[in-house]
PDB file of N, CA and C in Angstrom:
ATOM      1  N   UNK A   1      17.702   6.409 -15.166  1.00  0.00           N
ATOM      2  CA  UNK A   1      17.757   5.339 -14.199  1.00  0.00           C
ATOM      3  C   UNK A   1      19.149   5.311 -13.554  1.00  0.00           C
ATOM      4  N   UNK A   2      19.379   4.812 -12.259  1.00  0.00           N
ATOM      5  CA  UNK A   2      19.793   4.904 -11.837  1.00  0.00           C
ATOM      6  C   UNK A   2      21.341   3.654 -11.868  1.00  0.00           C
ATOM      7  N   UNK A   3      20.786   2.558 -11.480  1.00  0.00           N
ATOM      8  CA  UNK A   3      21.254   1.210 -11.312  1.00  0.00           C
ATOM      9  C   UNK A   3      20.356   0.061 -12.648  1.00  0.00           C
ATOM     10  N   UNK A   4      21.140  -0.666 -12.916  1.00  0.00           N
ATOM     11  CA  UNK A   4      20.547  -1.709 -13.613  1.00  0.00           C
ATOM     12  C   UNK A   4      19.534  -2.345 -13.102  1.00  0.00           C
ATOM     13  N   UNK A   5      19.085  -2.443 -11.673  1.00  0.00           N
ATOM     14  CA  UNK A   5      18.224  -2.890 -10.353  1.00  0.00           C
ATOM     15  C   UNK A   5      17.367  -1.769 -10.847  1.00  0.00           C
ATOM     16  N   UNK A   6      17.546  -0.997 -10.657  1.00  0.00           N
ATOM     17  CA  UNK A   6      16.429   0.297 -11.183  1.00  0.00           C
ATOM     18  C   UNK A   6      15.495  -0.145 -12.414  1.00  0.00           C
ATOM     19  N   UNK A   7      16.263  -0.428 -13.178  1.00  0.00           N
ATOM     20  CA  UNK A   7      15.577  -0.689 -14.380  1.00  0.00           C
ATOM     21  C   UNK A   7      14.589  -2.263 -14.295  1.00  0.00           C
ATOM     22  N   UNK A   8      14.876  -2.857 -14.123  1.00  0.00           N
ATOM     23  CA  UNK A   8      14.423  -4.661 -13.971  1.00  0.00           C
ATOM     24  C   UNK A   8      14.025  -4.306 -12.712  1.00  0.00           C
ATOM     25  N   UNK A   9      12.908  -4.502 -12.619  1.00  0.00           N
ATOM     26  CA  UNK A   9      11.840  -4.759 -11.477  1.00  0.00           C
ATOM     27  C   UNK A   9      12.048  -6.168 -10.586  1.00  0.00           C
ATOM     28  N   UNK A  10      10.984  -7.149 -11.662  1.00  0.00           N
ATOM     29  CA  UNK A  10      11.326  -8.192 -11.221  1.00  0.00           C
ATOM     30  C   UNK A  10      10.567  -9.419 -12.777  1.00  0.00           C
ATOM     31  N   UNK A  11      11.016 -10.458 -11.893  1.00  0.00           N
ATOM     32  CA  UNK A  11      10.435 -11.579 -13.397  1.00  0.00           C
ATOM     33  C   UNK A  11       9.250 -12.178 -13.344  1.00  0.00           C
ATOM     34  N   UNK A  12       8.691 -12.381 -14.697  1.00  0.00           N
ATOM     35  CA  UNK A  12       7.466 -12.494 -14.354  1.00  0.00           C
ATOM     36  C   UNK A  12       7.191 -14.454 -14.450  1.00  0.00           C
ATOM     37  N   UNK A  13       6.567 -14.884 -13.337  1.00  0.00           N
ATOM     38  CA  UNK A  13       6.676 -15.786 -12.923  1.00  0.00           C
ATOM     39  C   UNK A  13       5.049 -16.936 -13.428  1.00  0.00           C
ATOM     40  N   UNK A  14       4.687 -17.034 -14.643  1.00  0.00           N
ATOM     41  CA  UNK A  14       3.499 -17.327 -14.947  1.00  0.00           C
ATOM     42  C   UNK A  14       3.365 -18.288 -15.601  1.00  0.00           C
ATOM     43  N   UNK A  15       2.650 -18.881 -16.504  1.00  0.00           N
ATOM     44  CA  UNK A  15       2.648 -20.222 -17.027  1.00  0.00           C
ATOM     45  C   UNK A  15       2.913 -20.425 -18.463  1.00  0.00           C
ATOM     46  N   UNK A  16       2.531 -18.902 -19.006  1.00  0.00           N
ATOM     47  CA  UNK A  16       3.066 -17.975 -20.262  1.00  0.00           C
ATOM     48  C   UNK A  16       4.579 -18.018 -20.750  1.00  0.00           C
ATOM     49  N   UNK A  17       5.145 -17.638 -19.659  1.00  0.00           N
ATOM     50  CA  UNK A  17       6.348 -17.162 -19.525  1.00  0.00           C
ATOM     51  C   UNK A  17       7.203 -18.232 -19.369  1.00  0.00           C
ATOM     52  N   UNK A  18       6.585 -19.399 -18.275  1.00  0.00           N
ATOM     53  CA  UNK A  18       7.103 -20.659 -18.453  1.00  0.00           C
ATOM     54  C   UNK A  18       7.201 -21.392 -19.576  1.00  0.00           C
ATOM     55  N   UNK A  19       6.140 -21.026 -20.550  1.00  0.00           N
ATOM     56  CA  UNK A  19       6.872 -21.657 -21.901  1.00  0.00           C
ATOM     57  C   UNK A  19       7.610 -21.458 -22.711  1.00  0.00           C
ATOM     58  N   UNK A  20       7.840 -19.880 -22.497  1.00  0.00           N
ATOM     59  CA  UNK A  20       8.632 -19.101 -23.672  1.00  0.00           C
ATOM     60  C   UNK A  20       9.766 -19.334 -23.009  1.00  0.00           C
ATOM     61  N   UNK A  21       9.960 -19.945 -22.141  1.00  0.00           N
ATOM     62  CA  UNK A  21      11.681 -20.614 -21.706  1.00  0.00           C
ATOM     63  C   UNK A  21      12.501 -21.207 -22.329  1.00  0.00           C
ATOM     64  N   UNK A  22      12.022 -21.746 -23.530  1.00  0.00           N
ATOM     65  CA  UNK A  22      12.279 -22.818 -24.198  1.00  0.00           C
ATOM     66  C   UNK A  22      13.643 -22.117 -25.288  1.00  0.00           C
ATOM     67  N   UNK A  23      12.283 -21.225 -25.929  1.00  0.00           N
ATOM     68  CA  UNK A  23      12.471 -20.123 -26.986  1.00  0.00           C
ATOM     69  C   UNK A  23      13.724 -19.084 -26.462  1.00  0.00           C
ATOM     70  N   UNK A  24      14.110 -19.089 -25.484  1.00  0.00           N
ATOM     71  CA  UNK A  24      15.078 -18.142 -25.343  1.00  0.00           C
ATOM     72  C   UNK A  24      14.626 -16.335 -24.852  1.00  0.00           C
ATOM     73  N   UNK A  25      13.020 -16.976 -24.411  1.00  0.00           N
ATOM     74  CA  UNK A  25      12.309 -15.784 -24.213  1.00  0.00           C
ATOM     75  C   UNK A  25      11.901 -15.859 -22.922  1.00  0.00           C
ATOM     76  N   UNK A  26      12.322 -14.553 -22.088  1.00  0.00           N
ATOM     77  CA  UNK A  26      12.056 -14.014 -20.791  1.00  0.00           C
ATOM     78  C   UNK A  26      11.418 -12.990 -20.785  1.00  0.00           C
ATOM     79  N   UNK A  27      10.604 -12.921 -19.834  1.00  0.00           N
ATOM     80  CA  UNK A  27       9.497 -11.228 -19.320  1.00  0.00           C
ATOM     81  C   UNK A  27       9.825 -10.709 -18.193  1.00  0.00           C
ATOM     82  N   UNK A  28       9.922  -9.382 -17.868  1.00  0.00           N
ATOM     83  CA  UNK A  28      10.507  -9.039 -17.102  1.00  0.00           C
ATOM     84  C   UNK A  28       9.524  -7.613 -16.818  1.00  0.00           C
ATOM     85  N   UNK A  29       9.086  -7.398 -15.447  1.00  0.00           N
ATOM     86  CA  UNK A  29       8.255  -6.291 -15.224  1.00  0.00           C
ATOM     87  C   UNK A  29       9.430  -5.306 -14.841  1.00  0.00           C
ATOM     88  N   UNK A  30       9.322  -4.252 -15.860  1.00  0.00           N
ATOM     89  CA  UNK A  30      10.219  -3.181 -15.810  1.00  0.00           C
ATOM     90  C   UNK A  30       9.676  -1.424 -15.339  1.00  0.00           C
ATOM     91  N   UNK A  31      10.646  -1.089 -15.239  1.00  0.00           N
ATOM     92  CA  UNK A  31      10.690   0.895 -14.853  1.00  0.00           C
ATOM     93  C   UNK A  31       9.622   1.218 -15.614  1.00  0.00           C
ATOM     94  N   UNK A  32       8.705   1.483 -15.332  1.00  0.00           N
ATOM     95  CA  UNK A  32       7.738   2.705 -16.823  1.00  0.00           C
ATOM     96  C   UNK A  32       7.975   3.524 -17.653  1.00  0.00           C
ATOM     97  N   UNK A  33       9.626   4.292 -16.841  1.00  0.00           N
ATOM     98  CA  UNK A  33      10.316   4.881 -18.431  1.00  0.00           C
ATOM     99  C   UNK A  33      11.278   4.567 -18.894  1.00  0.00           C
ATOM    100  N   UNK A  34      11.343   3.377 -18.521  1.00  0.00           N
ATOM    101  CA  UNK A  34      12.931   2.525 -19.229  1.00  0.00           C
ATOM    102  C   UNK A  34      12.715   2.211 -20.951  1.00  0.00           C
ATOM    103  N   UNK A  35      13.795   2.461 -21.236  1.00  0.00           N
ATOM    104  CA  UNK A  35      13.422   2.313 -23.246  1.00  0.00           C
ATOM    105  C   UNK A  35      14.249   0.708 -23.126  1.00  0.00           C
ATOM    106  N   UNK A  36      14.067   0.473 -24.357  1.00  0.00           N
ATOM    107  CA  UNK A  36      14.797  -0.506 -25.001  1.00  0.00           C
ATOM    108  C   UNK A  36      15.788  -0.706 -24.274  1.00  0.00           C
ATOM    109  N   UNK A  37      16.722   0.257 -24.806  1.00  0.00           N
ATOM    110  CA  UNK A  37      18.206   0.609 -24.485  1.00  0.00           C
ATOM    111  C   UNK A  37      18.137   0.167 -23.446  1.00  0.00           C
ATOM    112  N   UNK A  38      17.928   0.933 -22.289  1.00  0.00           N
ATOM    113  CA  UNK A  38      17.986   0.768 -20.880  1.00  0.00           C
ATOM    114  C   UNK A  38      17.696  -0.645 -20.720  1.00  0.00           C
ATOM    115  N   UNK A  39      17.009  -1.387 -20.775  1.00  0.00           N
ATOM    116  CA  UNK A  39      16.565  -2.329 -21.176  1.00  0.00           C
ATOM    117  C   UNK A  39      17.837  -3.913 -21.191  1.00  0.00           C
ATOM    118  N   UNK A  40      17.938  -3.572 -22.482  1.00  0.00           N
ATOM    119  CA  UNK A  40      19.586  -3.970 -22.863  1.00  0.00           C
ATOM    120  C   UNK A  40      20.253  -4.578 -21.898  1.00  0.00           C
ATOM    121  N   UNK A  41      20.766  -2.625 -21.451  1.00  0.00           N
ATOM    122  CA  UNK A  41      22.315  -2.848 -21.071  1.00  0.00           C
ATOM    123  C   UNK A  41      21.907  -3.333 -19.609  1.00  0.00           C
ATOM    124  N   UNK A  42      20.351  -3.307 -19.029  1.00  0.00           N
ATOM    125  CA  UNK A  42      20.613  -3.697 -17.687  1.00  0.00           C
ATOM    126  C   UNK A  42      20.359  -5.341 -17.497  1.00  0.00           C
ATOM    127  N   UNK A  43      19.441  -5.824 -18.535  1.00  0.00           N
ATOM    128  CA  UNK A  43      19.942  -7.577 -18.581  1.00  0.00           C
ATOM    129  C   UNK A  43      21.369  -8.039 -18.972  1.00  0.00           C
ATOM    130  N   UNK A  44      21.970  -7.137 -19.683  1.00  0.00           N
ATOM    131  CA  UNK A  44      23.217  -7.859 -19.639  1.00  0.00           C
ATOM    132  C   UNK A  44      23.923  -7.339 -19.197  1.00  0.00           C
ATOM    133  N   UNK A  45      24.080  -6.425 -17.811  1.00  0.00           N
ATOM    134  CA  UNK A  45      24.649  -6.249 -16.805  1.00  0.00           C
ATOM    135  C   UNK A  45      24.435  -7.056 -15.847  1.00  0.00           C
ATOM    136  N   UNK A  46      23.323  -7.519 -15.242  1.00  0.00           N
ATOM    137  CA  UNK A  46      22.626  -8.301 -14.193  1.00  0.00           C
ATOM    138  C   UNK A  46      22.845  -9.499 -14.727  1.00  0.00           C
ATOM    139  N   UNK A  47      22.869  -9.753 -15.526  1.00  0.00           N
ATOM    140  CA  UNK A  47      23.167 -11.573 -16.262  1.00  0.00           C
ATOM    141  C   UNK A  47      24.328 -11.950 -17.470  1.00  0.00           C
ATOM    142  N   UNK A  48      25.468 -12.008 -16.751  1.00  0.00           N
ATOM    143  CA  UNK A  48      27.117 -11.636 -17.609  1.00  0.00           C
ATOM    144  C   UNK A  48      26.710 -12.909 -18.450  1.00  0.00           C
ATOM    145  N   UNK A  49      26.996 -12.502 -19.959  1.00  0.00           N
ATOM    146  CA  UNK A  49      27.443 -13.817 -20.561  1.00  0.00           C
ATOM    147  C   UNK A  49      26.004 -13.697 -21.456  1.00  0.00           C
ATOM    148  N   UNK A  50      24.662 -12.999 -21.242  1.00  0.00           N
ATOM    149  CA  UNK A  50      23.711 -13.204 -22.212  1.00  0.00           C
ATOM    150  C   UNK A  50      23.985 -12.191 -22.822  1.00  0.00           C
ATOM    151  N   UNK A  51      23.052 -12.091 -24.578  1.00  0.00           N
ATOM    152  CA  UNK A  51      23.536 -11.664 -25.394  1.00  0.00           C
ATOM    153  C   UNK A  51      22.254 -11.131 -26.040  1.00  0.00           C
ATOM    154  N   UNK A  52      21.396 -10.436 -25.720  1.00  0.00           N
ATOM    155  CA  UNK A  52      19.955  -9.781 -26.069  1.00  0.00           C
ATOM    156  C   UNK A  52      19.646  -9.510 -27.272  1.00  0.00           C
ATOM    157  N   UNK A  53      18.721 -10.123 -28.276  1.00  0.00           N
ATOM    158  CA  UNK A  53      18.804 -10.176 -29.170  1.00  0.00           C
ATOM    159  C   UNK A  53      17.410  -8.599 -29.645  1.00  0.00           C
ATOM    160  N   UNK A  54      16.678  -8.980 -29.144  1.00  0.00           N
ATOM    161  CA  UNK A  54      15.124  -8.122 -29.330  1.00  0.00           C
ATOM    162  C   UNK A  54      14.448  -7.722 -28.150  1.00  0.00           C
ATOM    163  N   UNK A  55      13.624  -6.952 -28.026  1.00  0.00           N
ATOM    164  CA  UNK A  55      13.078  -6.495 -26.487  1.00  0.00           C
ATOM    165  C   UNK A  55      12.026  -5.807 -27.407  1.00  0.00           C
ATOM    166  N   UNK A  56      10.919  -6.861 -26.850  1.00  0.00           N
ATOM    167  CA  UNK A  56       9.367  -6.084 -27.113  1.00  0.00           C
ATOM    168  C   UNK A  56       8.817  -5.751 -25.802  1.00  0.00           C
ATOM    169  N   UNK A  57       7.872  -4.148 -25.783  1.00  0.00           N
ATOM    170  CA  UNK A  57       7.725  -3.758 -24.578  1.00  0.00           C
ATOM    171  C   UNK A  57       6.304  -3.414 -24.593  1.00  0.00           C
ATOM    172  N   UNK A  58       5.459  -3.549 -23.507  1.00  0.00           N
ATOM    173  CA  UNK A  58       4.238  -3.411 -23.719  1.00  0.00           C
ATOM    174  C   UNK A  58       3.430  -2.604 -22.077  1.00  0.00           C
ATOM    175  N   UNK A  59       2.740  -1.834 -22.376  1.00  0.00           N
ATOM    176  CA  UNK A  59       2.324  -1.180 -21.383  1.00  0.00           C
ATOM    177  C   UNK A  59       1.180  -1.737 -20.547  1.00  0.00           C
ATOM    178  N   UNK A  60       1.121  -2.009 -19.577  1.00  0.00           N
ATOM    179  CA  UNK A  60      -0.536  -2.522 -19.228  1.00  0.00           C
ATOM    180  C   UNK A  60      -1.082  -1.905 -17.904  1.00  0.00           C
ATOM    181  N   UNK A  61      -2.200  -1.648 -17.875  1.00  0.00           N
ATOM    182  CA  UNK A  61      -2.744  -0.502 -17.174  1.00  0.00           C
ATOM    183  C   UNK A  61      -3.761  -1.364 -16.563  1.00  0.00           C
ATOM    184  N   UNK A  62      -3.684  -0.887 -15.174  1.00  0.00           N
ATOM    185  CA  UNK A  62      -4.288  -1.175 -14.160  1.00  0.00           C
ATOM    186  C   UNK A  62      -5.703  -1.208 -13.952  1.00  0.00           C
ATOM    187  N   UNK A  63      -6.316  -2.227 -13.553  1.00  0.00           N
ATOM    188  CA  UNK A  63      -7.538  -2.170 -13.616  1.00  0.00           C
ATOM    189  C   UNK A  63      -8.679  -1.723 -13.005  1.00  0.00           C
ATOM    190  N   UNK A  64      -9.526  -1.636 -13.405  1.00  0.00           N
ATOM    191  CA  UNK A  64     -10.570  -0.599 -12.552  1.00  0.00           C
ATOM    192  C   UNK A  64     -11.740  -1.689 -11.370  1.00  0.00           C
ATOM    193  N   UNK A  65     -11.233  -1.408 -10.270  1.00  0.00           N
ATOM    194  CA  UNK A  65     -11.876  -2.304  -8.682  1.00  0.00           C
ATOM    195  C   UNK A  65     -12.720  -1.483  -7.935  1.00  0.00           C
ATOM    196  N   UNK A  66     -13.715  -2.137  -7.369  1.00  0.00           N
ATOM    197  CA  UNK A  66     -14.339  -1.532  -6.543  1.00  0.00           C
ATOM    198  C   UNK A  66     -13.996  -2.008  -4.954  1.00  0.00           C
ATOM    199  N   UNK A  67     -14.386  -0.656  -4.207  1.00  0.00           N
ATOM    200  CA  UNK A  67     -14.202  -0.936  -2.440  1.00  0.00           C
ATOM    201  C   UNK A  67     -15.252  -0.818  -2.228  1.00  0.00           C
ATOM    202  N   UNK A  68     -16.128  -1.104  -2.197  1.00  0.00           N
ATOM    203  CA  UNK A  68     -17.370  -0.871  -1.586  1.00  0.00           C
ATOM    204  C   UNK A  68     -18.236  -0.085  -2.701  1.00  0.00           C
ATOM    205  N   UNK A  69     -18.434   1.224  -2.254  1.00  0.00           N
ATOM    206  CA  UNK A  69     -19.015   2.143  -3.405  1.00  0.00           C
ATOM    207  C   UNK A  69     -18.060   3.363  -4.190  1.00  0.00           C
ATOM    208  N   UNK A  70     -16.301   2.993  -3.641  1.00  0.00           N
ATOM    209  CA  UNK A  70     -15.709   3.712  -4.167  1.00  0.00           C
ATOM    210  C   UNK A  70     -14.845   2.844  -5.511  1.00  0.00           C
ATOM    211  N   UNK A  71     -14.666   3.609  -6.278  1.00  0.00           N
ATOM    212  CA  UNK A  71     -13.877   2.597  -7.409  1.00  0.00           C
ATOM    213  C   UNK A  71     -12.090   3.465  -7.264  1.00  0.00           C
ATOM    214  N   UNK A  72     -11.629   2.500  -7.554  1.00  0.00           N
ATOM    215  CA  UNK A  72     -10.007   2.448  -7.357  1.00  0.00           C
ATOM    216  C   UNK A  72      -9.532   1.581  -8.644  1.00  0.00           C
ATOM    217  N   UNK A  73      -8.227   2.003  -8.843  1.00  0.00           N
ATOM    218  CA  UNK A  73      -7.465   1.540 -10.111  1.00  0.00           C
ATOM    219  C   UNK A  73      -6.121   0.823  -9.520  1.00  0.00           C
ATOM    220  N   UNK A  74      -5.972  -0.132  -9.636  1.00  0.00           N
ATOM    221  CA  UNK A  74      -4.813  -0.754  -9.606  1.00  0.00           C
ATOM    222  C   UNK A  74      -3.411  -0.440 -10.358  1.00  0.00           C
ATOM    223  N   UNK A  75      -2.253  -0.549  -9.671  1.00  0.00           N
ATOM    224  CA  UNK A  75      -1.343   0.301 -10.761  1.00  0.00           C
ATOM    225  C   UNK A  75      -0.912  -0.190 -11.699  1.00  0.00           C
ATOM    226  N   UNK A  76      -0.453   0.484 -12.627  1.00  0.00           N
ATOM    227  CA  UNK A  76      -0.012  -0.015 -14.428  1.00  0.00           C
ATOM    228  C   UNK A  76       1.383   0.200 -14.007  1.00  0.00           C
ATOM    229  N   UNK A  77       1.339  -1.368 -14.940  1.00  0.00           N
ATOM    230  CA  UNK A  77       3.048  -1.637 -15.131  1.00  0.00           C
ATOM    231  C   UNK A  77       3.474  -1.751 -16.817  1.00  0.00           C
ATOM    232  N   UNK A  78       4.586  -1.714 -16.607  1.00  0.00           N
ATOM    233  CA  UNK A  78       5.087  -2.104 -17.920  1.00  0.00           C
ATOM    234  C   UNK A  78       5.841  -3.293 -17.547  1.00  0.00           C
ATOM    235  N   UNK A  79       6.141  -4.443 -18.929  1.00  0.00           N
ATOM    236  CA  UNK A  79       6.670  -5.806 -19.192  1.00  0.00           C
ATOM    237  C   UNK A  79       7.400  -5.682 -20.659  1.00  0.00           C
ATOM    238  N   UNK A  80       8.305  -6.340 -20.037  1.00  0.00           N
ATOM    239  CA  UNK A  80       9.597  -6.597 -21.375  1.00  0.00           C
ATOM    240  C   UNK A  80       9.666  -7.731 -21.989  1.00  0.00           C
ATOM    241  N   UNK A  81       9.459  -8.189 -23.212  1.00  0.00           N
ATOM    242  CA  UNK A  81       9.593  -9.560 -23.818  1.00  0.00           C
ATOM    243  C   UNK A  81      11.280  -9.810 -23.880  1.00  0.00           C
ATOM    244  N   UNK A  82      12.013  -9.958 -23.595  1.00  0.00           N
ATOM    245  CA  UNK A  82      13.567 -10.036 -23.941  1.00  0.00           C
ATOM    246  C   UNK A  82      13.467 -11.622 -24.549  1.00  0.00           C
ATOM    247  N   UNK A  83      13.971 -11.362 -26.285  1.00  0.00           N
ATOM    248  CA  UNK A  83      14.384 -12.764 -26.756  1.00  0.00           C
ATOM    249  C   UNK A  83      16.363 -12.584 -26.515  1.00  0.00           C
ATOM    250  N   UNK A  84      17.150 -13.618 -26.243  1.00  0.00           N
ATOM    251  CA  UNK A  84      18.163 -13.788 -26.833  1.00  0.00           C
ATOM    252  C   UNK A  84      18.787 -14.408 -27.775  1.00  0.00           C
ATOM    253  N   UNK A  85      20.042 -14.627 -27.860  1.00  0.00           N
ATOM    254  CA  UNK A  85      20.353 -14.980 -29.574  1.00  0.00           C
ATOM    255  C   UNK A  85      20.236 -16.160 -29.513  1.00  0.00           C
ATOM    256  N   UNK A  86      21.004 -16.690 -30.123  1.00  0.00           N
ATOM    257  CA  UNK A  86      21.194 -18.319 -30.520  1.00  0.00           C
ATOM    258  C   UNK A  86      22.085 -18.248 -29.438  1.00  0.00           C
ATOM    259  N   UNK A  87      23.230 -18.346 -29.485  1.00  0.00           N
ATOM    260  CA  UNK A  87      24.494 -18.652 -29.333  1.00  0.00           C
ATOM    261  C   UNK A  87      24.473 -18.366 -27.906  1.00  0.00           C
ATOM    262  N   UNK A  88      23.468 -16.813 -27.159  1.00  0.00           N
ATOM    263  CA  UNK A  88      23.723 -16.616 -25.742  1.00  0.00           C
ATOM    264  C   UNK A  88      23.240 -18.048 -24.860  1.00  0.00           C
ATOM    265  N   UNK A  89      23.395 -17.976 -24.080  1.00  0.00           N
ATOM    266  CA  UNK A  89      23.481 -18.803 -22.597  1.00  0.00           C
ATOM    267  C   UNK A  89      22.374 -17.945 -22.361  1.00  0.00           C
ATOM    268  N   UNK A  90      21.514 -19.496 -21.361  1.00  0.00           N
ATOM    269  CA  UNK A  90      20.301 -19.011 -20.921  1.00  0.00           C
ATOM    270  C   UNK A  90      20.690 -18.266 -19.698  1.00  0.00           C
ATOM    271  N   UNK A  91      19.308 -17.564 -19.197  1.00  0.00           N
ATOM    272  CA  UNK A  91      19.890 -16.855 -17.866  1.00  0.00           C
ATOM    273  C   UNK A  91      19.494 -18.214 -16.564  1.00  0.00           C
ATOM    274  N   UNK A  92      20.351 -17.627 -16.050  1.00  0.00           N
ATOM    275  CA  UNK A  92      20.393 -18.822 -14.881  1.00  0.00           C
ATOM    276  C   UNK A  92      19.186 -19.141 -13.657  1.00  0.00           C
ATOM    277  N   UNK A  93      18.739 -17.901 -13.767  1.00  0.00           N
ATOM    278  CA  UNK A  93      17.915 -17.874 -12.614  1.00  0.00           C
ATOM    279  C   UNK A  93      16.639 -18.550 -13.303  1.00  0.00           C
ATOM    280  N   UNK A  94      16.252 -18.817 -14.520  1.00  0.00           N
ATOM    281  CA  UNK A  94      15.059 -19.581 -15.313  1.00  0.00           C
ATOM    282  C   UNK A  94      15.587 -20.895 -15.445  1.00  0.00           C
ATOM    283  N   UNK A  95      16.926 -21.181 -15.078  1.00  0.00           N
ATOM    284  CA  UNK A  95      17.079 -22.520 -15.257  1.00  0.00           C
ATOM    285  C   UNK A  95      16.064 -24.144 -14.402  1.00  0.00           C
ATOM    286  N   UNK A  96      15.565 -24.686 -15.194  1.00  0.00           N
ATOM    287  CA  UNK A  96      14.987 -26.039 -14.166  1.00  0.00           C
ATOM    288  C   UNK A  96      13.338 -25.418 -14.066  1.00  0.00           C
ATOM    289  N   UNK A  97      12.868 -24.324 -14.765  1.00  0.00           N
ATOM    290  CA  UNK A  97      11.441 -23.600 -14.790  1.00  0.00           C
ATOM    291  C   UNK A  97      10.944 -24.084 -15.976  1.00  0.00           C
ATOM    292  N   UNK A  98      11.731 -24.320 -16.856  1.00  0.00           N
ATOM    293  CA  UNK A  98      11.097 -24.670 -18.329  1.00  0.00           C
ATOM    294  C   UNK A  98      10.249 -26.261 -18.320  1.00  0.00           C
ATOM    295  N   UNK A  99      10.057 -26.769 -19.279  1.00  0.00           N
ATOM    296  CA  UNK A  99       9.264 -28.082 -19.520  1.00  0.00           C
ATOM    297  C   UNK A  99       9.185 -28.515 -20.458  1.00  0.00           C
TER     298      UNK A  99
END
């Protein structure tokens, strides 16, 4: 990868995710071959001051649609669970989303 932007796609914005705000837990639709690592160092490049504790990663594959009489697959992404520690600072951009 290239850039930390490379790696972090974008956030995932759902009602799921809105709760795990609480918890210190963010999702994040990421690169398809970004590891852990990569992972990591590009949330806490993009967000100074958090402190990444765990990163569960999960693959999910696109689903199968029809156009008419042709069938088409929607594309598969991958999603990052990022917990942080105790002690980190939430990230800012989830701030005022929680409940």
């Amino acid at each position: 990868m290239n850039t930390a932007y490379d790696v972090i796609i974008r956030p995932v914005l759902s009602e799921k995710s809105y709760a795990m705000i609480n918890d210190k837990r963010y999702v994040f639709i990421v690169h398809p071959d970004a590891n852990k690592v990569e992972i990591r160092q590009a949330i806490e490049t993009i967000y100074p001051g958090v402190a990444v504790e765990r990163i569960n990663t999960v693959h999910r594959l696109g689903k199968m649609k029809r156009y008419g009489r042709n069938l088409g697959r929607r594309p598969s992404s991958k999603k990052a669970y990022v917990t942080l520690r105790e002690d980190s600072k939430p990230i800012s951009d989830f701030e005022g989303m929680a409940q």
